[in-house]
Protein backbone atom coordinates (compact mmCIF):
# COMPACT_ATOMS: atom_id res chain seq x y z
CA UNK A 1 -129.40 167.25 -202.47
CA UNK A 2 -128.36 168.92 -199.08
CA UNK A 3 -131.83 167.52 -197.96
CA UNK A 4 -132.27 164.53 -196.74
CA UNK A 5 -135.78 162.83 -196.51
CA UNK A 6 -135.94 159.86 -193.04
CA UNK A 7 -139.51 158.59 -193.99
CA UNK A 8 -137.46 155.04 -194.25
CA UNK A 9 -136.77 155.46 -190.73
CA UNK A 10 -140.46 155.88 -189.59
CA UNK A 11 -141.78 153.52 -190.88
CA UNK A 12 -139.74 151.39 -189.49
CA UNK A 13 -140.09 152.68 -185.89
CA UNK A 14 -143.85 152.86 -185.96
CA UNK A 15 -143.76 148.94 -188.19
CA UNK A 16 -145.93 150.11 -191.10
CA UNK A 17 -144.92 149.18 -194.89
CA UNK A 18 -144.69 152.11 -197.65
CA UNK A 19 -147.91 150.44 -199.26
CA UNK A 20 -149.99 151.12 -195.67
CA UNK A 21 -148.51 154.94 -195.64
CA UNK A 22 -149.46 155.73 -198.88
CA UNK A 23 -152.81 154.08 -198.71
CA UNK A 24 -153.57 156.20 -194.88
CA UNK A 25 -151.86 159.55 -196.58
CA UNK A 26 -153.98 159.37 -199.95
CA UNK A 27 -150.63 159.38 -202.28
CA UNK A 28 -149.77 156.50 -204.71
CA UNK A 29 -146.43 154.00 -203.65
CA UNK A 30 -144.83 155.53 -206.65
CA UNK A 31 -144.80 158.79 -205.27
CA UNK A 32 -144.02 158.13 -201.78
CA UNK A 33 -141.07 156.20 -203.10
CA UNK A 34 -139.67 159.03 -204.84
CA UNK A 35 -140.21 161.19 -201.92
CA UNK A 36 -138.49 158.40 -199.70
CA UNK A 37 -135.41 157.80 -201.76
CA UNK A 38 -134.87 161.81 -201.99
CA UNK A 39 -135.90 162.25 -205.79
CA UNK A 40 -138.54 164.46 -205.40
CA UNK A 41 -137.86 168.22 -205.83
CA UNK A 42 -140.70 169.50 -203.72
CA UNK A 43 -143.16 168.39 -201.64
CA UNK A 44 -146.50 169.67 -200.83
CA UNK A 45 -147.26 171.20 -197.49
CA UNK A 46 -150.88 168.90 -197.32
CA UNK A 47 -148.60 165.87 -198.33
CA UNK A 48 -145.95 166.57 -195.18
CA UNK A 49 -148.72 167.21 -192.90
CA UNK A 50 -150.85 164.14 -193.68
CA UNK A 51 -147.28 162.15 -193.51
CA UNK A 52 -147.02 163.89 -189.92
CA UNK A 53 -150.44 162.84 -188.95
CA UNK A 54 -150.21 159.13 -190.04
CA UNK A 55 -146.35 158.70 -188.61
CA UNK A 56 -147.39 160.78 -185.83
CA UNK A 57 -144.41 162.55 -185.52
CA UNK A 58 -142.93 166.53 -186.58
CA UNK A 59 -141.40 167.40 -189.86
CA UNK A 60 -138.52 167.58 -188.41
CA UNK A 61 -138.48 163.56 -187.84
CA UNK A 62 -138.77 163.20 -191.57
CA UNK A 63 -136.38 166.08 -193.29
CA UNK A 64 -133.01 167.12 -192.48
CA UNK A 65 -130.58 169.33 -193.76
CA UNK A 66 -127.32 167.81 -194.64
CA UNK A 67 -123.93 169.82 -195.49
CA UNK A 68 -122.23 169.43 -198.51
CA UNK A 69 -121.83 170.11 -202.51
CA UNK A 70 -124.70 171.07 -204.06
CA UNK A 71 -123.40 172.17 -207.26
CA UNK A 72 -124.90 171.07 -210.58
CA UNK A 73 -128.91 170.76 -208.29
């Protein structure tokens, strides 16, 4: 997927486990690990926000677009 999700990244810069962010964001571990290991095919505008607010950081910090095949997605 030419997107590429960083959540991974802050949580380690701000020291928090996945168990804390999904607890403070109000989403189950299961379903911020499929966000964090890119499997999820959408994600909810609330969800990215309340990940913002927690992390405090931009959306930005926790998607990027990456170049390459994207044939067969």
């Amino acid at each position: 997927m030419p997107i590429a999700v960083d959540i991974d990244v802050m949580l380690a810069k701000r020291k928090m486990s996945v168990g804390e962010l999904a607890d403070r964001v109000g989403i189950t571990p299961a379903n911020l690990a499929v966000l964090k290991n890119g499997r999820a095919k959408a994600v909810r505008f609330a969800t990215l926000a309340a990940l913002c607010e927690v992390l405090g950081c931009q959306p930005g910090d926790l998607l990027r677009w990456e170049a390459g095949d994207t044939a067969g997605e």
